[in-house]
Protein backbone atom coordinates (compact mmCIF):
# COMPACT_ATOMS: atom_id res chain seq x y z
CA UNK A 1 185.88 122.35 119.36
CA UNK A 2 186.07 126.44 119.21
CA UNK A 3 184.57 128.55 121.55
CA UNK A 4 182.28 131.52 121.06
CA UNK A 5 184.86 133.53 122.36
CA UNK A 6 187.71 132.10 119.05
CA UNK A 7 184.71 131.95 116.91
CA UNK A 8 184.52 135.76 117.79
CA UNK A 9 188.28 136.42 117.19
CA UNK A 10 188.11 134.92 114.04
CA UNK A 11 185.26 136.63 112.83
CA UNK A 12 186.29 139.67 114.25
CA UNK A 13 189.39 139.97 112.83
CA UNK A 14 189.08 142.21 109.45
CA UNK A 15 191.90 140.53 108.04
CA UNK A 16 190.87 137.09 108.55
CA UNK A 17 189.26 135.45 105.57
CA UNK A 18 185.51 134.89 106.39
CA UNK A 19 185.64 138.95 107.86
CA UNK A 20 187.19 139.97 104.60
CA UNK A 21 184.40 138.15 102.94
CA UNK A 22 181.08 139.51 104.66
CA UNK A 23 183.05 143.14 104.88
CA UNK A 24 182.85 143.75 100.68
CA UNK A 25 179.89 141.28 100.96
CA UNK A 26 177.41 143.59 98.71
CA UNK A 27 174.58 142.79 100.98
CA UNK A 28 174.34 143.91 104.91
CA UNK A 29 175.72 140.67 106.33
CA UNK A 30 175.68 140.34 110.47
CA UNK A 31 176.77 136.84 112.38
CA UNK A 32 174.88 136.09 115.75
CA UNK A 33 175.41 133.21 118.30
CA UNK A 34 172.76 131.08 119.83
CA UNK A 35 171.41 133.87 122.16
CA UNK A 36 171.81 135.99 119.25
CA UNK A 37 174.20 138.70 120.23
CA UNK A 38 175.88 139.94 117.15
CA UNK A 39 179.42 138.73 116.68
CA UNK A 40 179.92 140.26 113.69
CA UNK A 41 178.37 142.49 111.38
CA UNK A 42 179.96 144.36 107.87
CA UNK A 43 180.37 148.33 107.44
CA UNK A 44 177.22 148.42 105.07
CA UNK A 45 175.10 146.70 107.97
CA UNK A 46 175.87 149.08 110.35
CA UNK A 47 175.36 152.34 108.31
CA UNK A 48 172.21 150.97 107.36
CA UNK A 49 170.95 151.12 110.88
CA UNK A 50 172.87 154.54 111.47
CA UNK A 51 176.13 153.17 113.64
CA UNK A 52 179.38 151.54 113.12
CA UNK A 53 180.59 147.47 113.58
CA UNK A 54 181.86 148.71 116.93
CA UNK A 55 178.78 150.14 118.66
CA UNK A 56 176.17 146.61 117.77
CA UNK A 57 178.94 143.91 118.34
CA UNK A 58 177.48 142.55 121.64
CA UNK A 59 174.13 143.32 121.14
CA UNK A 60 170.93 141.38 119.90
CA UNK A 61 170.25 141.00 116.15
CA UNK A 62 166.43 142.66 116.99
CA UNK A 63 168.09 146.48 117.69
CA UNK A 64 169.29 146.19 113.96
CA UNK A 65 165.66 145.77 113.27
CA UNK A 66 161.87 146.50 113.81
CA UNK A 67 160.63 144.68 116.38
CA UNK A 68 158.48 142.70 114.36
CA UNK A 69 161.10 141.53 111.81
CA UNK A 70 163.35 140.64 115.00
CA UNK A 71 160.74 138.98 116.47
CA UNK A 72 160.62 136.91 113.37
CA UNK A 73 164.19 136.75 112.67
CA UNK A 74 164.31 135.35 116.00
CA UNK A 75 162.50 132.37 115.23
CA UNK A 76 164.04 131.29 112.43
CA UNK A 77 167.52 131.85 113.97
CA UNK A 78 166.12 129.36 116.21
CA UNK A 79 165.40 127.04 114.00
CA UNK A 80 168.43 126.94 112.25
CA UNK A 81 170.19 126.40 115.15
CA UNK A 82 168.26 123.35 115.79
CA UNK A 83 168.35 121.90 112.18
CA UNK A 84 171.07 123.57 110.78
CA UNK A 85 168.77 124.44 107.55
CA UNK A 86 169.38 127.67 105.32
CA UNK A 87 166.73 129.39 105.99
CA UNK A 88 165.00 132.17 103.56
CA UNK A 89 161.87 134.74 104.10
CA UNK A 90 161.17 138.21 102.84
CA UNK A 91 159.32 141.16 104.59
CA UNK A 92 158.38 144.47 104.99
CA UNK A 93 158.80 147.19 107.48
CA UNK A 94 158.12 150.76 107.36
CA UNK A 95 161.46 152.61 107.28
CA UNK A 96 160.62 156.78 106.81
CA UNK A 97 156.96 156.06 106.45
CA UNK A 98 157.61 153.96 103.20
CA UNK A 99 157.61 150.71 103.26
CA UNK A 100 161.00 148.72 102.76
CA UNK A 101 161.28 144.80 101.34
CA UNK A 102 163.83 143.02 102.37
CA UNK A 103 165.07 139.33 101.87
CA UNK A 104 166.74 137.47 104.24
CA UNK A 105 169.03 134.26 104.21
CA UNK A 106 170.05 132.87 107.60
CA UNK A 107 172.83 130.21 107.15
CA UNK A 108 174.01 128.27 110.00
CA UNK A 109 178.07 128.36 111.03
CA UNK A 110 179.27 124.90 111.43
CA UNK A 111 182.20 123.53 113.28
CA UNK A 112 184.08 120.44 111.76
CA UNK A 113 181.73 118.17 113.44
CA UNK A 114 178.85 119.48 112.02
CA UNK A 115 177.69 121.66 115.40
CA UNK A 116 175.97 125.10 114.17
CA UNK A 117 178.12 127.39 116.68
CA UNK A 118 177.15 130.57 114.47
CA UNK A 119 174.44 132.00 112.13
CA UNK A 120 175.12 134.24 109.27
CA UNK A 121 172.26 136.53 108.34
CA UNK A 122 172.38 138.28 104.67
CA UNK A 123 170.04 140.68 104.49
CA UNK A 124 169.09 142.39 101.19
CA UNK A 125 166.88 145.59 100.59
CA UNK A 126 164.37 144.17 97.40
CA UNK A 127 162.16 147.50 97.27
CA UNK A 128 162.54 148.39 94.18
CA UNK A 129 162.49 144.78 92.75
CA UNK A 130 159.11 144.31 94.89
CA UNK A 131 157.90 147.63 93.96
CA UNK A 132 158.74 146.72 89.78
CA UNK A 133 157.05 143.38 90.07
CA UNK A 134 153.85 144.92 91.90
CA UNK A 135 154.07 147.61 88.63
CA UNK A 136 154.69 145.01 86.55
CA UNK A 137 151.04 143.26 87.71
CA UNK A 138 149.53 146.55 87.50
CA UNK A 139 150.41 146.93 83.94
CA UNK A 140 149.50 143.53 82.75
CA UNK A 141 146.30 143.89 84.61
CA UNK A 142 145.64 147.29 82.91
CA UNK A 143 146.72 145.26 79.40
CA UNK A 144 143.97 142.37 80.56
CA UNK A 145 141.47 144.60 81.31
CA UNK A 146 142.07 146.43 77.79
CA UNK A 147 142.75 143.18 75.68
CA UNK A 148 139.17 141.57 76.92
CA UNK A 149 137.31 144.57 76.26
CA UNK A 150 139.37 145.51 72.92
CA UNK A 151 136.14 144.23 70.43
CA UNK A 152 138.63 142.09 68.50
CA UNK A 153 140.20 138.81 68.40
CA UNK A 154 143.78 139.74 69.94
CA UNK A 155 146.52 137.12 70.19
CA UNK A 156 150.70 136.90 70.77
CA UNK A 157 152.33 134.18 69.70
CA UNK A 158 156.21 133.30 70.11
CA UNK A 159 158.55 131.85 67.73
CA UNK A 160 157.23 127.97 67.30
CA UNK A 161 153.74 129.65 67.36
CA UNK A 162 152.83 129.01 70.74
CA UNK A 163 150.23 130.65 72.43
CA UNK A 164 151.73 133.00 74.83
CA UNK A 165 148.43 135.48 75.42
CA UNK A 166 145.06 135.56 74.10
CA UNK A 167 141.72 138.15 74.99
CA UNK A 168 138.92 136.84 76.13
CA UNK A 169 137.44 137.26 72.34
CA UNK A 170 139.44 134.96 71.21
CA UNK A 171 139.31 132.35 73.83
CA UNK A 172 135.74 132.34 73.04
CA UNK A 173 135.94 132.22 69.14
CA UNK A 174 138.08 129.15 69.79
CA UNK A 175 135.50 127.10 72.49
CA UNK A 176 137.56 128.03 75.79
CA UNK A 177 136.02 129.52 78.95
CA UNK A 178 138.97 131.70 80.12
CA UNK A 179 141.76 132.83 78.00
CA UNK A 180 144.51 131.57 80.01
CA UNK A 181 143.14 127.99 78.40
CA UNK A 182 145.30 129.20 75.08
CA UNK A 183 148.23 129.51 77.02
CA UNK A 184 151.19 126.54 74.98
CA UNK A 185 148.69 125.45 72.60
CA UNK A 186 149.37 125.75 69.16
CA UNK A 187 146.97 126.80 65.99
CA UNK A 188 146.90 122.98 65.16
CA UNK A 189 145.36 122.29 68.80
CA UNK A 190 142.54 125.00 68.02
CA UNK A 191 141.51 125.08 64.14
CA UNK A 192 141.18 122.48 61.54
CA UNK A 193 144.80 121.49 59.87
CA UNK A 194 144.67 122.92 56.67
CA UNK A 195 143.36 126.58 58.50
CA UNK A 196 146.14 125.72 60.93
CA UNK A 197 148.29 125.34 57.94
CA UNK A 198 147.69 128.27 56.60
CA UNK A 199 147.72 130.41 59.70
CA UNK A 200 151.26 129.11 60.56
CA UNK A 201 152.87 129.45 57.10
CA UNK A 202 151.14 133.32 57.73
CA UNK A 203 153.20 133.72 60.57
CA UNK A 204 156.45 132.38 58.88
CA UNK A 205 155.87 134.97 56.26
CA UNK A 206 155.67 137.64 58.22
CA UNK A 207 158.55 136.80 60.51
CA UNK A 208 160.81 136.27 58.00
CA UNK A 209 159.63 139.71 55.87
CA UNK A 210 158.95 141.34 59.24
CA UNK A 211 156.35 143.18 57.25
CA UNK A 212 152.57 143.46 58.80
CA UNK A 213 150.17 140.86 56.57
CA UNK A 214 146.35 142.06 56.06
CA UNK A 215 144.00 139.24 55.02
CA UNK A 216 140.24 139.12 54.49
CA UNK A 217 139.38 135.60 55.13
CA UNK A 218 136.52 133.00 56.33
CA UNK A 219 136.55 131.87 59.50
CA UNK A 220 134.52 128.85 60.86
CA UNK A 221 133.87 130.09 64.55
CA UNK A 222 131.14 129.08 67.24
CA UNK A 223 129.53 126.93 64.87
CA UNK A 224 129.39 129.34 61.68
CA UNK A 225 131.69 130.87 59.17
CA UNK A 226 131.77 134.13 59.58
CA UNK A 227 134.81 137.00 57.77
CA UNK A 228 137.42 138.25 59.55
CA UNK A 229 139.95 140.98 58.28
CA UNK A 230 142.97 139.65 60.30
CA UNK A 231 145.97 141.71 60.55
CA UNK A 232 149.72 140.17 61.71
CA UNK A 233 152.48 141.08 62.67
CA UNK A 234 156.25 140.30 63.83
CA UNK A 235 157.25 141.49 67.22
CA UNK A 236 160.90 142.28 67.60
CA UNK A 237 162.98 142.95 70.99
CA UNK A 238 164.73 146.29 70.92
CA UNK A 239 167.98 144.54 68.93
CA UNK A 240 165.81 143.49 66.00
CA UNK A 241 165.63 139.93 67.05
CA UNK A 242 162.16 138.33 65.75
CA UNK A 243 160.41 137.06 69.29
CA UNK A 244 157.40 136.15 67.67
CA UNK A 245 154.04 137.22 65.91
CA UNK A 246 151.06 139.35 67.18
CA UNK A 247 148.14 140.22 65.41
CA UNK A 248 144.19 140.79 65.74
CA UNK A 249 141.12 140.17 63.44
CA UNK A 250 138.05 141.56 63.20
CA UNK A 251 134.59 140.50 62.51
CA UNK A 252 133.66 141.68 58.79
CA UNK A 253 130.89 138.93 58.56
CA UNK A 254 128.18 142.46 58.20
CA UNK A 255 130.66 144.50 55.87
CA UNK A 256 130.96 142.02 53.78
CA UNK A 257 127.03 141.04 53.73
CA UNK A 258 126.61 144.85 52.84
CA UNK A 259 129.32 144.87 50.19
CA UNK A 260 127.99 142.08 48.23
CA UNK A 261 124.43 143.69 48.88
CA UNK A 262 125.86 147.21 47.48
CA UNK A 263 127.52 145.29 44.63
CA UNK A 264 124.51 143.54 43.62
CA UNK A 265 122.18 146.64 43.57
CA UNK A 266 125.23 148.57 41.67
CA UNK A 267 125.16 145.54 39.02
CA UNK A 268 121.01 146.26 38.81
CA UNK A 269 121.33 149.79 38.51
CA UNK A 270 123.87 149.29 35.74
CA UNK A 271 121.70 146.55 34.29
CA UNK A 272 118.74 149.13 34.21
CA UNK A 273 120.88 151.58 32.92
CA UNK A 274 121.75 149.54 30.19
CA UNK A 275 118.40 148.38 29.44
CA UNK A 276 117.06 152.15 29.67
CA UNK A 277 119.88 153.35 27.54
CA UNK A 278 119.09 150.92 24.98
CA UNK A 279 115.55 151.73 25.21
CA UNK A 280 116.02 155.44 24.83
CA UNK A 281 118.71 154.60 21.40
CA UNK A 282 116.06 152.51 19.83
CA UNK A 283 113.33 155.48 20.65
CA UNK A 284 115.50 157.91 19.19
CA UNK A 285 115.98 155.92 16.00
CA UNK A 286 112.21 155.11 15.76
CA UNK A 287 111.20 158.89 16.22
CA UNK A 288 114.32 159.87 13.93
CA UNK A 289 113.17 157.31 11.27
CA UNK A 290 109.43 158.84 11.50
CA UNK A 291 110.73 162.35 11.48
CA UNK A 292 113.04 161.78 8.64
CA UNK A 293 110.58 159.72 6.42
CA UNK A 294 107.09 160.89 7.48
CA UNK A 295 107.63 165.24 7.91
CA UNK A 296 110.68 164.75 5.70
CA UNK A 297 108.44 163.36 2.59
CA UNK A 298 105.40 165.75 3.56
CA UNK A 299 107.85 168.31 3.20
CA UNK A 300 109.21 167.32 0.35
CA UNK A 301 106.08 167.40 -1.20
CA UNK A 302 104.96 170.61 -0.23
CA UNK A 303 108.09 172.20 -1.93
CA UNK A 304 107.34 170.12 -5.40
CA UNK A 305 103.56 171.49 -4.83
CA UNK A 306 104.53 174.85 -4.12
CA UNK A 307 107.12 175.15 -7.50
CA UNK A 308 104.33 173.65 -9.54
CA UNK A 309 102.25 176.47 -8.32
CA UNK A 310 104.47 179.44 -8.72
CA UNK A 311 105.17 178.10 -12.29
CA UNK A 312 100.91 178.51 -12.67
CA UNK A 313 100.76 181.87 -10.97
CA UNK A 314 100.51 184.23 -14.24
CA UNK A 315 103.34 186.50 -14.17
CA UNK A 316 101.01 189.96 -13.45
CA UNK A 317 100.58 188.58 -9.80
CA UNK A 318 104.09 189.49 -8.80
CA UNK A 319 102.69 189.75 -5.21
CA UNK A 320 101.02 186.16 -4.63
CA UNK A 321 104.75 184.62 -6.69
CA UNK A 322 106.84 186.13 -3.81
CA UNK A 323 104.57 184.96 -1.33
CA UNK A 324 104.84 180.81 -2.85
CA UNK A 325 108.84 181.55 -3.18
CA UNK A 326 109.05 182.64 0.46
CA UNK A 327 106.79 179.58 1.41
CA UNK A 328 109.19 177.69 -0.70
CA UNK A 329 112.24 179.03 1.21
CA UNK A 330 110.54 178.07 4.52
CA UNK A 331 109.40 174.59 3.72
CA UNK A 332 113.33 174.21 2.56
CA UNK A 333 115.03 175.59 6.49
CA UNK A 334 112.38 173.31 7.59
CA UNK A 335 113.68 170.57 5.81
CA UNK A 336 117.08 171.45 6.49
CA UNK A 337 115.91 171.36 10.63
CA UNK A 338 114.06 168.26 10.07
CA UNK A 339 117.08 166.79 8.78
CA UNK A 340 119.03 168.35 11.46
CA UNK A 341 116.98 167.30 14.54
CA UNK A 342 116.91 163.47 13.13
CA UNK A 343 120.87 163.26 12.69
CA UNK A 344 121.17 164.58 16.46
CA UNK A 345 118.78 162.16 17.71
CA UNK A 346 120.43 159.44 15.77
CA UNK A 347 122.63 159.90 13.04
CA UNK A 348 122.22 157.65 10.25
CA UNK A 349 126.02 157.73 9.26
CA UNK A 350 126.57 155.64 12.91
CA UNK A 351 123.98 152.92 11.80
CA UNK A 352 125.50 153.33 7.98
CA UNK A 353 129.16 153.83 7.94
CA UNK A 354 130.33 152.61 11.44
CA UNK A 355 131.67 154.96 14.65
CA UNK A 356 134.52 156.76 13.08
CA UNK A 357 132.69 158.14 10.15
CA UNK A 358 129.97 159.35 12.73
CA UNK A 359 133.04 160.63 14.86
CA UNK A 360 134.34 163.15 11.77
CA UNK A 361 130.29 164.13 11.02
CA UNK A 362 130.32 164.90 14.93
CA UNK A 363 133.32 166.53 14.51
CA UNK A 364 131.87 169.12 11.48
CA UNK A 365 128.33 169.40 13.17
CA UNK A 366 130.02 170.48 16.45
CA UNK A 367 132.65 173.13 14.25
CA UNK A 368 129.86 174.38 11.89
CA UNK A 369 127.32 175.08 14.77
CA UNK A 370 129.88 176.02 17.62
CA UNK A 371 132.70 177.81 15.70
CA UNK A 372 135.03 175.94 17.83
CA UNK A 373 137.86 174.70 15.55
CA UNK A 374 137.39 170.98 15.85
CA UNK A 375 139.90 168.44 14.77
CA UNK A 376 139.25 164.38 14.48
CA UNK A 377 141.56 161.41 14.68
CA UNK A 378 140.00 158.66 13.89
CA UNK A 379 141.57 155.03 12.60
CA UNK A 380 140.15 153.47 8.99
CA UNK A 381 140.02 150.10 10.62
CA UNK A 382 137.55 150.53 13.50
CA UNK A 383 135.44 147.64 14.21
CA UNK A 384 133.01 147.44 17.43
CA UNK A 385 129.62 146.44 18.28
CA UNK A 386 126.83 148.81 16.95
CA UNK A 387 125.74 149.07 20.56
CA UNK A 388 129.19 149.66 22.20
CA UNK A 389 130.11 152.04 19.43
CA UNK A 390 126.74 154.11 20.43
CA UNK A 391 127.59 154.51 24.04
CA UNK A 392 131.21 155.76 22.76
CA UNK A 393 129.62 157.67 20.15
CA UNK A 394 126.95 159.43 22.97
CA UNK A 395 130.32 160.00 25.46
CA UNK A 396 132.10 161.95 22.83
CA UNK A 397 128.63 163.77 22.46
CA UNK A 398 128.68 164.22 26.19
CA UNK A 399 131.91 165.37 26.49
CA UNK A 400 131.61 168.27 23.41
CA UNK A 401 128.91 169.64 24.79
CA UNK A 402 130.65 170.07 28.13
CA UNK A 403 133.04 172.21 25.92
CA UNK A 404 130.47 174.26 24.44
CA UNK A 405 128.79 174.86 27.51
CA UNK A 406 131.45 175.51 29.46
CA UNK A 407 134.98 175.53 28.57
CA UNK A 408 135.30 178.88 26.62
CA UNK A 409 137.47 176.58 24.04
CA UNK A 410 138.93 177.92 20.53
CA UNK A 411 140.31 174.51 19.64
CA UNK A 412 139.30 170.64 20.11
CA UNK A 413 140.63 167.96 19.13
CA UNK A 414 138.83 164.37 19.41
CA UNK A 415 141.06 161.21 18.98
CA UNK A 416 140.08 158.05 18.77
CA UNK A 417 142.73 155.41 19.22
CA UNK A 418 143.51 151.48 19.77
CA UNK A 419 145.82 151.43 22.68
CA UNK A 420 148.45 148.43 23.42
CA UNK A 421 146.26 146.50 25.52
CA UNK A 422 143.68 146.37 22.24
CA UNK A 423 141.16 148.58 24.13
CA UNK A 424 139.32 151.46 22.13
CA UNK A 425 140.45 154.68 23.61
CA UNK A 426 138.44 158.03 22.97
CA UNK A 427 140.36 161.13 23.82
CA UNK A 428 138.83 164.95 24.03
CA UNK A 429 140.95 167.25 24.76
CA UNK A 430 140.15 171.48 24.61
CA UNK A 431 142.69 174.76 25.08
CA UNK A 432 139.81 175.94 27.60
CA UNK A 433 139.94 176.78 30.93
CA UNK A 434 140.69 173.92 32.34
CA UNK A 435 137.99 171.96 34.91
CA UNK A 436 138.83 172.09 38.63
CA UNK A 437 138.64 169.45 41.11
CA UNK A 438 136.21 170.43 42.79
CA UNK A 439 133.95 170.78 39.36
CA UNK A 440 134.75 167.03 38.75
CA UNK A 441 133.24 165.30 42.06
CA UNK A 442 130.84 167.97 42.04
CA UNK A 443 127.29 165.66 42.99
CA UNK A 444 125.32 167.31 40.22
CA UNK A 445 127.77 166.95 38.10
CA UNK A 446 125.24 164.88 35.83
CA UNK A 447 127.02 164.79 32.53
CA UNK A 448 130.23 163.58 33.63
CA UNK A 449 128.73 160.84 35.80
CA UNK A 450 126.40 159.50 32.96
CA UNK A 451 129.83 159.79 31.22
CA UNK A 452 131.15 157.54 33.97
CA UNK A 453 128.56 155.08 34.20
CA UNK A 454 128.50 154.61 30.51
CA UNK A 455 132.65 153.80 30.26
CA UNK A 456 131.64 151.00 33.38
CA UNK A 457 128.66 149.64 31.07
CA UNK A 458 130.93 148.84 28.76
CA UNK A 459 133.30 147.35 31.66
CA UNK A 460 135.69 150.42 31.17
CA UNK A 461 136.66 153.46 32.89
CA UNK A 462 136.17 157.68 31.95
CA UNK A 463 138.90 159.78 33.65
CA UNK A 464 138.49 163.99 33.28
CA UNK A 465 141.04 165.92 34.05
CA UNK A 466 141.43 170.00 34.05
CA UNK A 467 145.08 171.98 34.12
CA UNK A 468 144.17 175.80 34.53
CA UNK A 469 144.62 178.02 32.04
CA UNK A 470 145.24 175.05 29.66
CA UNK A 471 142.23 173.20 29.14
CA UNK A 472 140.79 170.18 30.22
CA UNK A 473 140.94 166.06 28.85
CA UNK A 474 138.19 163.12 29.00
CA UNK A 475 139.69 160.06 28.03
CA UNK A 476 137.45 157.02 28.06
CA UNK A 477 139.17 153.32 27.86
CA UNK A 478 136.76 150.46 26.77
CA UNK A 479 137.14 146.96 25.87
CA UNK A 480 136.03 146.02 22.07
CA UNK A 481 134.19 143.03 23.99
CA UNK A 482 131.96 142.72 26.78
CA UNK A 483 133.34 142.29 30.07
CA UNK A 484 132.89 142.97 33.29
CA UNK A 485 133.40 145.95 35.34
């Protein structure tokens, strides 16, 4: 059996092979017998406590410590002594008013018999991995804290679309108490299989296109369905590697109650619109009708009365003949502005001939009165509804009296076309001075708006657009059938 004192020679001798061990041992490393003197102890020990080997061999294992981690070191030493156990514990002192975590490993020294004549203490300094892991907590608590009072449904999944983390939101929305319930299970352990289904062939799509998915979808939560816009994506470590999915949804159960509100008072509006529109066309023809047949035949009368008289008046009374052919003259402008007035409430040639023979009389009205050079495109084959082809007909209307009014135009030219997806298009387009932006989404910009809402009566659109200098285009795109918008 080896005494303390060979035990001592062999540890002690730097170029024996347990010495050479412990001295490039990374750790501080110091050997102690049963009263715990220090037989041996490595360079980096030492320094650590501000000496050399030489100056602790000899003395107790509690001067390379505080005396409350000696004290403790003591006791397992101890104990290792009497069952020859490894032995491991980790503490704290305060080393330069900061404190320092160490670990410690105490492993006994055997003879060949088994007899613990020795025990090696490794000591490592774990500060900074202590200090990490406490900053580590910190952060994740700071991420709880955030993710249960984020007002969404928040979730990270891995690869087999595991649960790794949930909010508290979304423990709830799934019947658990505590969001740490989600932890492992799966969407098939939480929703019903085909929503399961879906959800996991979401997440396979977006890990393999690593390309964030937005859905708006119904959700049957807390015993209602309610929407949720749910957004996904994949989550990648710094290499690219796919690790899993994250994503988070949010409650849209109100937006969407609004929308389809919104949408249904839109379709009424448009509805009354219609209905008003059609109204006001079928006033216009009525009073056109009266103005044309009732003051146009008074009129017309009056002008056959007034040549019978000047053919009576003898031919001395050169006074009262001048005054019936001046009466005559007037009853014929008024004629001519009877005539006028019922075309521009409602042209007969629209009712009579169709929409592009209405489009070239529009087209010579808006020259003759104007003096703006007007030219019209119009095909000979035509066909719409007489109602559709009067909202078309009143847009073109719309949109030439913009140029009058404001364009400061010498040339227009109005097209009307049949475009490849079989839609009518109407085109007017003026050498002006071009609209602005600003001019277009003006609010009280009235005329283009009714312009607008007519093209989306008719389940089509009306686009205006202005180049400075150069003039401005409304093009109008409408379906030859009803559709909707």
């Amino acid at each position: 059996m080896a005494t303390i004192d060979e035990l001592t020679k062999f540890l002690g001798d730097p170029n024996g092979p347990l010495g050479a061990v412990i001295e490039i041992f990374p750790d501080m490393v110091f050997v102690v017998d049963r009263e715990e003197c220090v037989l041996h102890l490595n360079t980096l020990a030492a320094r650590a406590v501000g000496g050399t080997p030489d100056q602790f061999i000899g003395r107790k294992q509690g001067t390379l410590f505080s005396p409350t981690i000696g004290e403790r070191h003591s006791r397992f030493i101890q104990k290792v002594f009497r069952t020859g156990e490894i032995i491991v514990t980790q503490t704290h002192q305060e080393l330069h008013d900061k404190p320092v975590w160490i670990d410690s490993r105490l492993v006994p020294l055997k003879t060949a018999d088994g007899e613990v004549r020795a025990v090696i203490g490794i000591i490592r300094d774990v500060s900074a991995r202590v200090h990490a892991q406490e900053t580590l907590a910190d952060r994740e608590a700071y991420l709880r804290a955030m993710l249960d009072n984020f007002p969404f449904l928040v979730w990270l999944k891995d690869v087999e679309g595991r649960f790794l983390a949930v909010n508290q939101a979304f423990a709830r929305s799934c019947g658990r108490a505590r969001s740490g319930d989600m932890v492992g299970l799966t969407d098939f352990d939480v929703w019903p299989k085909d929503l399961a289904q879906r959800y996991v062939d979401d997440d396979r799509s977006v890990m393999a296109t690593r390309q964030q998915k937005d859905v708006e979808e119904p959700i049957f939560t807390e015993g209602a369905s309610r929407w949720f816009e749910t957004f996904k994506t994949a989550v990648l470590d710094k290499r690219g590697k796919v690790l899993g999915t994250t994503g988070f949804a949010r409650d849209i159960t109100e937006r969407q109650r609004l929308d389809a509100e919104l949408r249904a008072q839109r379709e009424q509006l448009r509805a009354l619109a219609a209905h008003v529109e059609s109204v006001r066309e079928e006033e216009r023809l009525r009073i056109a009708r009266e103005i044309h047949d009732e003051l146009g035949q008074a009129l017309t009368c009056m002008s056959m009365d007034l040549a019978f008289l000047d053919k009576q008046l003898p031919k001395e009374n050169a006074h009262a003949a001048a005054r019936v052919s001046a009466l005559a003259a007037q009853v014929k402008e008024t004629v001519n502005a009877v005539r006028r007035i019922s075309a521009e409430l409602r042209p007969s040639i629209l009712d009579d001939l169709g929409l592009g023979a209405a489009m070239e009389w529009l087209a010579h009205d808006f020259a003759s009165r104007t003096g703006i050079d007007c030219a019209v495109s119009v095909p000979s084959n035509v066909s719409i509804a007489a109602e559709r082809g009067t909202i078309v007909f009143r847009m073109c209307q719309e949109a030439l009296t913009n140029v009058a009014r404001h364009a400061g135009a010498t040339h227009v030219s109005i097209d009307l076309m049949i475009d490849a997806a079989d839609q009518l298009v109407l085109e007017v387009n003026d050498n002006g001075r071009g609209i602005t932006d600003v001019e277009i989404h003006r609010p009280n910009s009235l005329g283009l708006l009714g312009m607008r809402e007519r093209a989306a009566l008719l389940g089509g659109v009306a686009e205006v657009k202005g180049t400075p200098g150069q003039g401005t285009t409304v093009t109008v795109r409408v379906p030859f059938e009803d559709r909707k918008a």
